[in-house]
N, C-alpha and C. Protein backbone atom coordinates (compact mmCIF):
# COMPACT_ATOMS: atom_id res chain seq x y z
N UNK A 1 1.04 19.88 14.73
CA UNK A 1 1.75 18.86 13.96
C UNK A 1 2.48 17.90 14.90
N UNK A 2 2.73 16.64 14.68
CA UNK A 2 3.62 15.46 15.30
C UNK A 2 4.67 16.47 15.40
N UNK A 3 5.40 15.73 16.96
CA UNK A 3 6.39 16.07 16.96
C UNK A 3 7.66 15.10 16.92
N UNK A 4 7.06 13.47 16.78
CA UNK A 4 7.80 13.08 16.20
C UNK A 4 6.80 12.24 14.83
N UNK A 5 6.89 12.90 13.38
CA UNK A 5 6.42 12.32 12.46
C UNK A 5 6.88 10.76 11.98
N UNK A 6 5.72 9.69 11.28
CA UNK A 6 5.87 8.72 11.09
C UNK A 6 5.81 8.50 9.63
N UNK A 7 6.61 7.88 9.25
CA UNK A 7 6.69 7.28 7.64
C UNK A 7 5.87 5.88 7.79
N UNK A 8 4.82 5.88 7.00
CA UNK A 8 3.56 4.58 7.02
C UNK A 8 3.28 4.26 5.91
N UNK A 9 4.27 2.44 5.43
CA UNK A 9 4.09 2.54 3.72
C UNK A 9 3.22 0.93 4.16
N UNK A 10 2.01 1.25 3.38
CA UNK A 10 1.01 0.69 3.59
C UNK A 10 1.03 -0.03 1.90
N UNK A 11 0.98 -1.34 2.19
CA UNK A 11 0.30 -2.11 1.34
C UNK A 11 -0.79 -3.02 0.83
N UNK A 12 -0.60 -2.98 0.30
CA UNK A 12 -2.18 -4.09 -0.19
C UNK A 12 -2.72 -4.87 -1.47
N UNK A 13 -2.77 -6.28 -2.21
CA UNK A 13 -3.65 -5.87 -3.51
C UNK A 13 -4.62 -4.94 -3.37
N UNK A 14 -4.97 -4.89 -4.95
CA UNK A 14 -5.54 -3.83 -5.49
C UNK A 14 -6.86 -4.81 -5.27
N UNK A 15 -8.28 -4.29 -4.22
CA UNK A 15 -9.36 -4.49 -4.06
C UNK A 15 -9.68 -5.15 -2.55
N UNK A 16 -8.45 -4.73 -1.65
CA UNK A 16 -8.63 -4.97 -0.55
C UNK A 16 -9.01 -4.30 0.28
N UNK A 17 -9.37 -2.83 -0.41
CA UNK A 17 -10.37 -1.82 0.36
C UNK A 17 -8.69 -0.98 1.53
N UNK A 18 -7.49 -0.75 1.02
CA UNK A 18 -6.92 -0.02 1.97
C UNK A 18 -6.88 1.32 1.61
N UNK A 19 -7.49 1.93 0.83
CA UNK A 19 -8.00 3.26 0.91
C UNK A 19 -8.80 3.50 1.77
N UNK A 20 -9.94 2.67 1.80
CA UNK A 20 -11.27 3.34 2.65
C UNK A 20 -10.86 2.84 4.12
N UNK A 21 -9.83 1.91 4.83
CA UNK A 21 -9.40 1.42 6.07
C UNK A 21 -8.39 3.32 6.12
N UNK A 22 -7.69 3.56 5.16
CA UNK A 22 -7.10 5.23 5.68
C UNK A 22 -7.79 6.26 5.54
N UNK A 23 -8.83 6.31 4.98
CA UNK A 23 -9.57 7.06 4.97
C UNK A 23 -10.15 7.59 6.22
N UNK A 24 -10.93 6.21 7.03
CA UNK A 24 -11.11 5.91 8.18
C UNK A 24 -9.90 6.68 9.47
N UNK A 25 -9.26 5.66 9.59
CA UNK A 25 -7.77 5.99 10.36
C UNK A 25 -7.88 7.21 10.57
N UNK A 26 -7.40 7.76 9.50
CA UNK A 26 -6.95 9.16 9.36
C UNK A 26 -8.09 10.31 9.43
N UNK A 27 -9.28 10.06 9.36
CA UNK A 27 -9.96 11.07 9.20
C UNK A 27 -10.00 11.85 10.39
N UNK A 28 -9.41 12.02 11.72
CA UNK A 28 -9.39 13.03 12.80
C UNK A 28 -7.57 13.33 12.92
N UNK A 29 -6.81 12.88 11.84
CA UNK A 29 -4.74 12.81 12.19
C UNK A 29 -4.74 13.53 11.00
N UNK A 30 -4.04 14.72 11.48
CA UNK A 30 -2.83 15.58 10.37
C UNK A 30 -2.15 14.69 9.93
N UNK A 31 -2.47 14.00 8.73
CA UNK A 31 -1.37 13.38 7.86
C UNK A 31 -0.89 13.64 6.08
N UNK A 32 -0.26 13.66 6.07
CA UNK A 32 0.63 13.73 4.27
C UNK A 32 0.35 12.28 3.70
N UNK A 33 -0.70 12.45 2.55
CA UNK A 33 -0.78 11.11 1.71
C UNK A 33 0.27 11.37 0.24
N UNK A 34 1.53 10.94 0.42
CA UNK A 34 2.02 10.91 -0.35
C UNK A 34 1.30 10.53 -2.18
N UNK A 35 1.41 10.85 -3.15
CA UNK A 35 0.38 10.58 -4.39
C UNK A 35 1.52 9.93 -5.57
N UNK A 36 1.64 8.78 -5.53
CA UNK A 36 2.55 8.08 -6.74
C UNK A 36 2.31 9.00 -8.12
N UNK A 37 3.54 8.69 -8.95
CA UNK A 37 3.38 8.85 -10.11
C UNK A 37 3.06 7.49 -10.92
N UNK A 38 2.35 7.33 -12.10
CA UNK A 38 1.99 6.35 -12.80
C UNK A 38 1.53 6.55 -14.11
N UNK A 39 1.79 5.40 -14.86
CA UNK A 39 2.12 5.51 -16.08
C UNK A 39 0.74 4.84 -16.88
N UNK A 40 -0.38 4.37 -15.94
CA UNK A 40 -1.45 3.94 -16.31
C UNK A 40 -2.80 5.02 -16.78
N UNK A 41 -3.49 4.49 -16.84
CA UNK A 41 -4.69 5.79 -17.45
C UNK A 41 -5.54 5.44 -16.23
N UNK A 42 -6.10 6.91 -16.25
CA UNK A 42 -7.17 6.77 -15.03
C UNK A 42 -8.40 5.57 -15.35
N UNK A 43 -8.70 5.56 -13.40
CA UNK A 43 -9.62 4.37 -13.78
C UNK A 43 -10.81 5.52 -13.48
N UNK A 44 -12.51 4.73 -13.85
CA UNK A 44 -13.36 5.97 -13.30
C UNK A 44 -13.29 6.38 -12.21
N UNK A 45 -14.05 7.44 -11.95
CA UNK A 45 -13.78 8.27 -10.77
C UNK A 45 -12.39 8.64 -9.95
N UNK A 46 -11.34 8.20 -10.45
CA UNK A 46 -10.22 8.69 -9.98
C UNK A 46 -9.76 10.08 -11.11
N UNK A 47 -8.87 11.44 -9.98
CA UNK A 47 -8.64 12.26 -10.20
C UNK A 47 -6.97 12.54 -10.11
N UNK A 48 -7.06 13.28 -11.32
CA UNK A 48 -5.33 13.98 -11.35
C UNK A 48 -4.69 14.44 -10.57
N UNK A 49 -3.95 13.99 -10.38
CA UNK A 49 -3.05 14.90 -8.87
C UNK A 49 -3.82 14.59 -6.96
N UNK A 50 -4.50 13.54 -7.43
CA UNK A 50 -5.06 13.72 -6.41
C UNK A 50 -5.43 12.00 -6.39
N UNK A 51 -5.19 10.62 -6.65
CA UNK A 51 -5.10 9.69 -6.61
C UNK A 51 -4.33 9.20 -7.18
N UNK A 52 -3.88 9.87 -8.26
CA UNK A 52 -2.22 9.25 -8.82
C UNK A 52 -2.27 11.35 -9.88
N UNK A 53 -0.56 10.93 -9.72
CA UNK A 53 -0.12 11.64 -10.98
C UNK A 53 -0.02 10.78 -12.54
N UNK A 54 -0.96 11.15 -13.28
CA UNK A 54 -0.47 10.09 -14.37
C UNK A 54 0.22 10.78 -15.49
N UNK A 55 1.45 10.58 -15.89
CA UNK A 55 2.26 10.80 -16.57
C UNK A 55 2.78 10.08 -17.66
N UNK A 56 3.55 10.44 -18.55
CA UNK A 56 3.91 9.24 -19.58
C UNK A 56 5.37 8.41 -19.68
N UNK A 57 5.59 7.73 -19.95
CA UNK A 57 6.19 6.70 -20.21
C UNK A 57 7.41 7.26 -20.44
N UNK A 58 8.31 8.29 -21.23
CA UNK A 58 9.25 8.96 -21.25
C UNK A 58 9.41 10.07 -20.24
N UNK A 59 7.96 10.88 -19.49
CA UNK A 59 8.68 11.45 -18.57
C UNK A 59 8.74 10.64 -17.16
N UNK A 60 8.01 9.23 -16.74
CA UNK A 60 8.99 8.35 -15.88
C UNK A 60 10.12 8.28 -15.93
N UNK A 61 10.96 8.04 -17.22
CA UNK A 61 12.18 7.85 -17.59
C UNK A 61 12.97 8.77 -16.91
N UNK A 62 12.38 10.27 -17.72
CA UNK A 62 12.98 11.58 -17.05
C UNK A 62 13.46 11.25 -15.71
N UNK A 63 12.21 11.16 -15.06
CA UNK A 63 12.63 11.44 -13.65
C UNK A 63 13.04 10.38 -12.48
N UNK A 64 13.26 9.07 -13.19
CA UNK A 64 14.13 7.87 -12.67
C UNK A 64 15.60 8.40 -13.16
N UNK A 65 15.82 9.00 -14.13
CA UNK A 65 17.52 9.58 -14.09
C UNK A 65 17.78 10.74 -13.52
N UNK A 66 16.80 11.63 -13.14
CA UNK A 66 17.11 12.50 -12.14
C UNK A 66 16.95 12.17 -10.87
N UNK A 67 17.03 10.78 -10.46
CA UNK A 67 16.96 10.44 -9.27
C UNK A 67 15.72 11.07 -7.99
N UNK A 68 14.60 11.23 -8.87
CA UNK A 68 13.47 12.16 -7.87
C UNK A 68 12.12 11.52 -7.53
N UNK A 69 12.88 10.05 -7.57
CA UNK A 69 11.71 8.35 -7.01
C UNK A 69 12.31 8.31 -5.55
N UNK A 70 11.66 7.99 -4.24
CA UNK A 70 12.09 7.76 -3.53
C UNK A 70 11.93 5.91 -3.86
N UNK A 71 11.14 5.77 -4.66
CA UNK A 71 11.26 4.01 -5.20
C UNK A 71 10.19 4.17 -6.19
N UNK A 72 10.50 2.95 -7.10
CA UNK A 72 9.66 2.92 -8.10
C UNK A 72 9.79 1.58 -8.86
N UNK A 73 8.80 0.85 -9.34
CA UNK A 73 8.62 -0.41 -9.92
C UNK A 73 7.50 -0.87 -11.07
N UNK A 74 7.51 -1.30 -11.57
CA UNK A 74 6.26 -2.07 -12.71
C UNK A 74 5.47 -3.08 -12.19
N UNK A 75 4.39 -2.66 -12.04
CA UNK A 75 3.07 -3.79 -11.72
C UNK A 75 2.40 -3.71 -12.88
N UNK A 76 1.53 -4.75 -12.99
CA UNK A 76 0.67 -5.02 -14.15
C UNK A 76 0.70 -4.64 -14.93
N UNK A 77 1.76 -4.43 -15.47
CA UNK A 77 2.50 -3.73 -16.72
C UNK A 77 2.22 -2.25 -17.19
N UNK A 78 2.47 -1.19 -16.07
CA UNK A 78 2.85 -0.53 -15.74
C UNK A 78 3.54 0.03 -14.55
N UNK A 79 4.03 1.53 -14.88
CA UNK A 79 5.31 2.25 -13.62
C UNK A 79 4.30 2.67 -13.03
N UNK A 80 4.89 2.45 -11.90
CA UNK A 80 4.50 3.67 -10.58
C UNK A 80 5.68 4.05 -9.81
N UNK A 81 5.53 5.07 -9.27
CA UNK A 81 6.50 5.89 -8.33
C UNK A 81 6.12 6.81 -7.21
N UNK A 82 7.13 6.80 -6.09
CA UNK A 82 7.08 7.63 -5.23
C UNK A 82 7.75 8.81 -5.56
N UNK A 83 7.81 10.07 -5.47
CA UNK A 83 8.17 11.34 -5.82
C UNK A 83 9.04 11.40 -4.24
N UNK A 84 10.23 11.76 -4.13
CA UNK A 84 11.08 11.85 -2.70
C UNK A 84 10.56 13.48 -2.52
N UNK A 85 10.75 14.24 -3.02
CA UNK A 85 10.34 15.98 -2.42
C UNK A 85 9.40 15.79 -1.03
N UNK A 86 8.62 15.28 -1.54
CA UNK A 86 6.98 15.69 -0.98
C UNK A 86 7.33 14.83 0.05
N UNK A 87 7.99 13.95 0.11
CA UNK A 87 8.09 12.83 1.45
C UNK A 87 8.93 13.44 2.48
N UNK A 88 10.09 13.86 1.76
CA UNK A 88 10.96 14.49 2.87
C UNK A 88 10.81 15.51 3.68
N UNK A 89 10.12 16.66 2.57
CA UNK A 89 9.43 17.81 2.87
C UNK A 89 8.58 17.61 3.95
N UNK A 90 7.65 16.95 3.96
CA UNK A 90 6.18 16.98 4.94
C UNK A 90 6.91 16.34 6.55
N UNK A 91 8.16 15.06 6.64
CA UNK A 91 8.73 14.81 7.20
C UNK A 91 9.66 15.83 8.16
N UNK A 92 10.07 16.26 7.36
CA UNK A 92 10.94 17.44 8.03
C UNK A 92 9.51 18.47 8.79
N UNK A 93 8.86 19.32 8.31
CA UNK A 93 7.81 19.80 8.67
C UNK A 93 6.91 19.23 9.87
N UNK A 94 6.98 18.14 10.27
CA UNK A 94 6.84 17.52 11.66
C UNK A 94 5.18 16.76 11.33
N UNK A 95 5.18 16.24 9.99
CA UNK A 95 3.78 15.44 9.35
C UNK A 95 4.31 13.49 9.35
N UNK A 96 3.27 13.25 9.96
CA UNK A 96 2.69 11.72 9.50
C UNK A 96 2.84 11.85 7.99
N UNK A 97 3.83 10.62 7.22
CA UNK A 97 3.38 10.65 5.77
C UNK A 97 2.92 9.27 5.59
N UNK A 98 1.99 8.71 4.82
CA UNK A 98 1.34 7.88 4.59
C UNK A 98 1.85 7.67 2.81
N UNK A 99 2.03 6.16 2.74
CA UNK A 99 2.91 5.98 1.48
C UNK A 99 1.50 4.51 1.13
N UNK A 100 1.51 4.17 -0.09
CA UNK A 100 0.44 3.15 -0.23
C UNK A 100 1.00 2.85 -2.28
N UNK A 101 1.94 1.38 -1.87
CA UNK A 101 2.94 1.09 -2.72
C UNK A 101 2.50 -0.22 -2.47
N UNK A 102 3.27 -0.90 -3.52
CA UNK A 102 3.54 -2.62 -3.51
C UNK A 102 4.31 -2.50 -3.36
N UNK A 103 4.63 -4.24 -2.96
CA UNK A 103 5.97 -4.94 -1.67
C UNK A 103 7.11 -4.17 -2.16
N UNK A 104 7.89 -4.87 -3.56
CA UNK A 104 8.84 -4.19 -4.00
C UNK A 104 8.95 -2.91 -3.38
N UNK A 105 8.33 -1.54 -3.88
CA UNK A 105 8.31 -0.60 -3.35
C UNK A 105 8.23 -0.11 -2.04
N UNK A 106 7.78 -1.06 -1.27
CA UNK A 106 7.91 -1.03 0.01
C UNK A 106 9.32 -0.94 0.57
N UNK A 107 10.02 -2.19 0.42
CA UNK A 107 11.47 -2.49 0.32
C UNK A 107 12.54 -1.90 0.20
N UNK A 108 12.19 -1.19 -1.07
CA UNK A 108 13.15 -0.23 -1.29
C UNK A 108 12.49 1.07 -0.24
N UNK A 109 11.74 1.46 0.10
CA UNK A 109 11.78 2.77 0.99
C UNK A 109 12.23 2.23 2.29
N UNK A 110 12.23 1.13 2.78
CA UNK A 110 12.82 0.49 4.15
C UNK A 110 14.06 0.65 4.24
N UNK A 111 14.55 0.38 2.74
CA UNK A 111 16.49 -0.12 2.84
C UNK A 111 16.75 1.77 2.58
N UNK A 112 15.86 2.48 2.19
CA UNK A 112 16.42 3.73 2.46
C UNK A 112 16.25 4.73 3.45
N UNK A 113 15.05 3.99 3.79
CA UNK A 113 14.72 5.06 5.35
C UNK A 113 14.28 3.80 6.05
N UNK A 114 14.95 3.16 7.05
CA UNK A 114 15.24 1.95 7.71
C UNK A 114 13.73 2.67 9.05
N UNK A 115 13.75 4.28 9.40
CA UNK A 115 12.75 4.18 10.03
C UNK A 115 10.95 4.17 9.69
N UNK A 116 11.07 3.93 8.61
CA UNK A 116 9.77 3.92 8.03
C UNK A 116 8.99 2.60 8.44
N UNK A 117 7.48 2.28 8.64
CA UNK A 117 7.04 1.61 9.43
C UNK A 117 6.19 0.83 8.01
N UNK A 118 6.01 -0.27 8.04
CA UNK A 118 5.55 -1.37 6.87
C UNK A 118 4.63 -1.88 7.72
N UNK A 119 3.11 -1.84 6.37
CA UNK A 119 1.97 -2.18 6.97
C UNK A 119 1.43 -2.96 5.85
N UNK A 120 1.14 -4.15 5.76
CA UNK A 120 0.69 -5.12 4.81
C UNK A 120 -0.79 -5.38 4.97
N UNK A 121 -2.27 -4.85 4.41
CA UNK A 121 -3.54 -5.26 4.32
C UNK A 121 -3.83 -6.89 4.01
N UNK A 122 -4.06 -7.92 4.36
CA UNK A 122 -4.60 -8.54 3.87
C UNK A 122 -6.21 -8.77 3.19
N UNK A 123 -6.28 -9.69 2.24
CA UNK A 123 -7.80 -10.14 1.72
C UNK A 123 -8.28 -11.30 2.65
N UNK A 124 -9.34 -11.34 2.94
CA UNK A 124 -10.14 -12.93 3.88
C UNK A 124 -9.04 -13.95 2.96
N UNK A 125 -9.44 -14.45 1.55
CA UNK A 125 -8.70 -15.15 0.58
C UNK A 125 -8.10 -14.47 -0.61
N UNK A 126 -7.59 -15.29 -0.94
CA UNK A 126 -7.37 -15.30 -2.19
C UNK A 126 -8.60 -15.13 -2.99
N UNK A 127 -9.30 -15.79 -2.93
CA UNK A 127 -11.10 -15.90 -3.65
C UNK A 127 -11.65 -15.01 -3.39
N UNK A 128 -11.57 -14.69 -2.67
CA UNK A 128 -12.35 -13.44 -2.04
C UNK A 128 -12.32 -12.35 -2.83
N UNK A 129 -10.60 -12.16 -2.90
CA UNK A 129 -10.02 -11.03 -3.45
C UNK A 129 -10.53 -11.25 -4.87
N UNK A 130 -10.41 -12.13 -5.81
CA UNK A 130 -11.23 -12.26 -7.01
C UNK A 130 -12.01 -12.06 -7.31
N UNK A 131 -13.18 -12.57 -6.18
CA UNK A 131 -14.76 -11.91 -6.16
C UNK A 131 -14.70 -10.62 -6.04
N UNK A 132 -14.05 -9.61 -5.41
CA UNK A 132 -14.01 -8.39 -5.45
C UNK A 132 -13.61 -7.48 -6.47
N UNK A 133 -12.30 -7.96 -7.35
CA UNK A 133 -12.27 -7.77 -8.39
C UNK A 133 -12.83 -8.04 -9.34
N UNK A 134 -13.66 -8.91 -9.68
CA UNK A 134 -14.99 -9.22 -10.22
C UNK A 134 -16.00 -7.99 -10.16
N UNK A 135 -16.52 -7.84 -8.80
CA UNK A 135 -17.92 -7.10 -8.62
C UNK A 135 -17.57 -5.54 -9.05
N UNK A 136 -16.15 -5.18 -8.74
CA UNK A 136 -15.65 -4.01 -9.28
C UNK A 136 -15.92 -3.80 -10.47
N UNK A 137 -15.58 -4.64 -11.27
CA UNK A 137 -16.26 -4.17 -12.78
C UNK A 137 -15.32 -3.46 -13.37
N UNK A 138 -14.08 -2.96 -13.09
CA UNK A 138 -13.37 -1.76 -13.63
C UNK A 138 -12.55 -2.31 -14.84
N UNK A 139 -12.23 -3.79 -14.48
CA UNK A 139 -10.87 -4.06 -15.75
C UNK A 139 -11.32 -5.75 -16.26
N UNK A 140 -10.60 -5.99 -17.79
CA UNK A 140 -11.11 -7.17 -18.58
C UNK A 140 -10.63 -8.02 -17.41
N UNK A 141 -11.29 -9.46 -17.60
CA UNK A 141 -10.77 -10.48 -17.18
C UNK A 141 -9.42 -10.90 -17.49
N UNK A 142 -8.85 -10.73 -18.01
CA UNK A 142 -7.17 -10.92 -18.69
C UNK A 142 -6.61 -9.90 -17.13
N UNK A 143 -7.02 -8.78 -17.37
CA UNK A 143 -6.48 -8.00 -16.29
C UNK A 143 -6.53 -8.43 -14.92
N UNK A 144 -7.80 -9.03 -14.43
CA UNK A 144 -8.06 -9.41 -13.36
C UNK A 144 -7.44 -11.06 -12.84
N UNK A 145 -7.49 -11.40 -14.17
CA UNK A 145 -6.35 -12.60 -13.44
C UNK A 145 -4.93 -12.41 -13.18
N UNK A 146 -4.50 -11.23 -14.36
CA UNK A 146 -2.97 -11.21 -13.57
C UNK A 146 -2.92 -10.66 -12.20
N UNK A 147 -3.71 -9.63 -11.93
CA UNK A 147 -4.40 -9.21 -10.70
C UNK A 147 -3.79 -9.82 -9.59
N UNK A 148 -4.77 -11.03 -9.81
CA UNK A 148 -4.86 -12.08 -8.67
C UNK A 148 -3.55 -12.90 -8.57
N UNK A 149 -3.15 -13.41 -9.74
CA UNK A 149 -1.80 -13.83 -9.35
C UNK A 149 -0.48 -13.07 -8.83
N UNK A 150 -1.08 -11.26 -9.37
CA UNK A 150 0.24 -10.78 -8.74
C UNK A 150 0.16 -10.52 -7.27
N UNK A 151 -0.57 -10.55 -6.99
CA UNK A 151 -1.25 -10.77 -5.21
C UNK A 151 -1.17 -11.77 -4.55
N UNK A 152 -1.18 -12.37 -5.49
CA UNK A 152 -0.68 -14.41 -4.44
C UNK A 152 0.88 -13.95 -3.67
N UNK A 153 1.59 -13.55 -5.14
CA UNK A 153 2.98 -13.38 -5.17
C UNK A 153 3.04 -12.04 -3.80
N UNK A 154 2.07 -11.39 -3.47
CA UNK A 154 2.42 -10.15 -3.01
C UNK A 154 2.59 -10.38 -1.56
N UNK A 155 1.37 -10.95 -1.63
CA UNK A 155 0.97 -11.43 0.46
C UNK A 155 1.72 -12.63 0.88
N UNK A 156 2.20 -13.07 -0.05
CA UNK A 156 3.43 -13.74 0.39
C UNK A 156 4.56 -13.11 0.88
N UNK A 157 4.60 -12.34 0.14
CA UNK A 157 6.15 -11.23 1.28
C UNK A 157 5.31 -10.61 2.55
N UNK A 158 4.31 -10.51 2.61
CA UNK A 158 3.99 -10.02 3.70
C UNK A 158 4.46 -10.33 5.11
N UNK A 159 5.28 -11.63 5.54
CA UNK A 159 5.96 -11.70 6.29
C UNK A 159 7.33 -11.20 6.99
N UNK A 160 7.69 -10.12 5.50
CA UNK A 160 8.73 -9.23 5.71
C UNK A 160 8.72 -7.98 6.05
N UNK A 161 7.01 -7.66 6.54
CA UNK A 161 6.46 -6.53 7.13
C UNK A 161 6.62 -6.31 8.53
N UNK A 162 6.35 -5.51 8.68
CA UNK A 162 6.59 -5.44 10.21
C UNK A 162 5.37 -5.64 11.03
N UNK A 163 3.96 -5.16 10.31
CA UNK A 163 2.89 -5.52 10.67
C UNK A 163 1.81 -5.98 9.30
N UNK A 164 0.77 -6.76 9.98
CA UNK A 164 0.27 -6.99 8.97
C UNK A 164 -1.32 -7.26 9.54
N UNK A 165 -2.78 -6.90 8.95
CA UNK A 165 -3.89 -6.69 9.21
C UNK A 165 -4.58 -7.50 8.34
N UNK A 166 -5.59 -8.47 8.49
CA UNK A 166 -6.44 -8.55 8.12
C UNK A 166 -8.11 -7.92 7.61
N UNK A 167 -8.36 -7.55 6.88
CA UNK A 167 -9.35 -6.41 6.11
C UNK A 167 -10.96 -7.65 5.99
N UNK A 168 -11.40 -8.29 6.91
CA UNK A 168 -12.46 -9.15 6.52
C UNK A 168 -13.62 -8.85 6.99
N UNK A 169 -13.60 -7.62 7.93
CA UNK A 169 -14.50 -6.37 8.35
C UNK A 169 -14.24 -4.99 8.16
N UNK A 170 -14.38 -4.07 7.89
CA UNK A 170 -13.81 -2.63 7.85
C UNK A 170 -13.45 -2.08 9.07
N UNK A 171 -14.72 -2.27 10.27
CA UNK A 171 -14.81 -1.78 11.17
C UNK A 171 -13.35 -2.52 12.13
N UNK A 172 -13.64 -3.44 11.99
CA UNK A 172 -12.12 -4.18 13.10
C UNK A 172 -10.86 -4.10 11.91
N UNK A 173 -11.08 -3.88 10.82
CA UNK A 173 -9.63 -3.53 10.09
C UNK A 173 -9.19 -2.04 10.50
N UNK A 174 -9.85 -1.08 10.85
CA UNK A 174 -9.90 0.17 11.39
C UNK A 174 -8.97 0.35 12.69
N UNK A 175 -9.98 -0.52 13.25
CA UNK A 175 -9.13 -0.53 14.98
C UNK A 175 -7.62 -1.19 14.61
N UNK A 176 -7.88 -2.02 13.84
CA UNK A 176 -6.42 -2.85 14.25
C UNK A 176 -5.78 -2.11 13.58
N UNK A 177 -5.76 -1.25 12.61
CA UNK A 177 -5.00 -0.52 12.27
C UNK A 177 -4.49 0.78 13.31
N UNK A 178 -5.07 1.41 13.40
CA UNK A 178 -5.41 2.41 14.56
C UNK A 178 -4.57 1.71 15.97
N UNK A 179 -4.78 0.43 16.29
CA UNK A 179 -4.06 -0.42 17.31
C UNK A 179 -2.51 0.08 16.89
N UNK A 180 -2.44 0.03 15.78
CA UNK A 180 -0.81 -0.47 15.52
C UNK A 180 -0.03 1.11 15.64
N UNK A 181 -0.97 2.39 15.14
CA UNK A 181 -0.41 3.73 15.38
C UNK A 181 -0.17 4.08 16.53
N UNK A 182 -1.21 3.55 17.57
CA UNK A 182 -0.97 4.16 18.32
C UNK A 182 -0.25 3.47 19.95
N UNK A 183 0.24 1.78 19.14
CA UNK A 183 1.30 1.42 19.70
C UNK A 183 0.37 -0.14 20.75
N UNK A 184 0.84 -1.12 21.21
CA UNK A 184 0.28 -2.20 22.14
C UNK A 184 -0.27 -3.17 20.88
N UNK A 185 0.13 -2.80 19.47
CA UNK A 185 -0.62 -4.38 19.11
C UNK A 185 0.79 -5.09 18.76
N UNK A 186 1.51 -5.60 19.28
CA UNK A 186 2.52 -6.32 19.17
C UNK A 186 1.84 -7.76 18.25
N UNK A 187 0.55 -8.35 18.09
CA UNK A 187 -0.37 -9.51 18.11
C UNK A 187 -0.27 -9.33 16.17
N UNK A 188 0.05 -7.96 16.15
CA UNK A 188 0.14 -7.84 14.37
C UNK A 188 1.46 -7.88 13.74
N UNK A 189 2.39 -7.85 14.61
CA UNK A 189 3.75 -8.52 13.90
C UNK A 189 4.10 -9.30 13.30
N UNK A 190 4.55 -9.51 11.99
CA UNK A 190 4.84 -10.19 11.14
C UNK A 190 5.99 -11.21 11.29
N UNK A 191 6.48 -11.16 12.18
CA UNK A 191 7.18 -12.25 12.82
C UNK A 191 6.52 -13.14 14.23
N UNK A 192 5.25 -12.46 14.40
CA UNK A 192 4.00 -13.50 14.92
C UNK A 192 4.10 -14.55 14.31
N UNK A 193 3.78 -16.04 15.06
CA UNK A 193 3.44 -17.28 14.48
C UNK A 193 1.77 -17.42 13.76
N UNK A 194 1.39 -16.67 14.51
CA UNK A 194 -0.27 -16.94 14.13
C UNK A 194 0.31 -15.70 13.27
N UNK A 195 0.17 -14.26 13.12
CA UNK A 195 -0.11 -13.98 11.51
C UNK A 195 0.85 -14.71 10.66
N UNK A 196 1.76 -15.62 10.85
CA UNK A 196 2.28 -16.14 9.84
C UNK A 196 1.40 -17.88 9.47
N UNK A 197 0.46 -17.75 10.46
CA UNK A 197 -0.06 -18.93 10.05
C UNK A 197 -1.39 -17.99 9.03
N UNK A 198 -1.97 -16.78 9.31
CA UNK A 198 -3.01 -15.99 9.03
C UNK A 198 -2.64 -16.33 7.77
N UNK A 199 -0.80 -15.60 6.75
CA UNK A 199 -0.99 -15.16 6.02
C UNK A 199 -1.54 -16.85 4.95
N UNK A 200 -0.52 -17.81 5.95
CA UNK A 200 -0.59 -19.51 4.61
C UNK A 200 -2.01 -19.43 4.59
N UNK A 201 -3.17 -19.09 4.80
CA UNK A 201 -4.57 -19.49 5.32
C UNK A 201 -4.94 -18.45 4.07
N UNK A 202 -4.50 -17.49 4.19
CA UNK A 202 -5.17 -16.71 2.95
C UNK A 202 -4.56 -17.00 1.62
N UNK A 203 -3.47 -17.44 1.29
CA UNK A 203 -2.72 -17.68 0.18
C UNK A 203 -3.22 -19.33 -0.26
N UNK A 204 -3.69 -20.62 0.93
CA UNK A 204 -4.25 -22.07 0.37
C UNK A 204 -5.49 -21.74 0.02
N UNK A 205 -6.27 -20.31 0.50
CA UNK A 205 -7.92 -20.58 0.46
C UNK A 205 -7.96 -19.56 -1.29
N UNK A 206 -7.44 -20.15 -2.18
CA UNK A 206 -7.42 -19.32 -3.37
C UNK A 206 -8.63 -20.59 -4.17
């Protein structure tokens, strides 16, 4: 196990492929994939307890007043949440935890564990990202446009990351990810001029 473990809250819209970029990463690193709770219904092929907890709408409630979110917020009109146990737990235990939230949620795990490390995926475009949600097939068009607009809104904070990747190959979204664990890509900092020119380039090409 690490002996010094890393908190890695990874973001992304939804169809920018940052599952299969950790999938990758991680497939030779002892790591803890933390598993949100959520208030949505499964999509196909996703499993219980094992890509989300999906729960209902009053026991979110529950457990936002028992204080047992390490953060939690409403996207596309539904909750999701981080469960704190399992984070702290695997942390203490000397594990990599891997967190995979929107910005909001990001934010709030920063302002509470200031050492946790923020990783923002980008899409080639904006368009891009549409076409992908498109070919996916999974949700109505009503869905897929709020989609896209809540992603305009998203990769725009991405400058408040600490790093941030472009996803417009798998194979070099891999490395550069992988770059950033294992330390020398300073070139992905979000207070870079060029990724801050990267991110206006993906947010005009909508």
């Amino acid at each position: 196990m690490s002996e010094k473990p890393r908190l890695l809250v990874v973001s992304a819209p939804s169809g920018c492929g940052k599952g299969t970029i950790l999938s990758e990463v991680f497939r030779d690193r002892e790591v803890f994939y933390s598993v949100s709770c959520t208030t949505r219904k499964p999509r196909p092929g996703e499993r219980e307890d094992i890509d989300y907890h999906y729960i209902s709408d009053s026991k979110f409630g529950e457990m936002i007043e028992n204080n047992e979110f390490l953060e939690y917020a409403c996207y596309a009109d539904h909750s999701y949440g981080t469960p704190a146990a399992p984070v702290r737990e695997n942390l203490a235990q000397g594990r990599n935890v891997v967190l995979e939230i929107e910005t909001d949620g990001a934010f709030q795990v920063k302002k509470a564990m200031p050492e946790a490390v923020l990783i923002f995926i980008l899409p080639p475009s904006v368009a891009e990202l549409d076409r992908r949600l498109h070919k996916r097939n999974t949700e109505p068009e009503e869905v897929i446009r709020k989609r896209v607009a809540q992603a305009a809104a998203e990769i725009a904070k991405a400058v408040d990351y600490d790093y941030v990747i472009m996803n417009d190959a798998l194979e070099e979204a891999v490395a550069d990810f992988t770059a950033v664990l294992d330390g020398g890509a300073e070139r992905f900092r979000a207070a870079n001029t060029d990724v801050k020119k990267m991110i206006n380039e993906v947010l005009e090409n909508a």
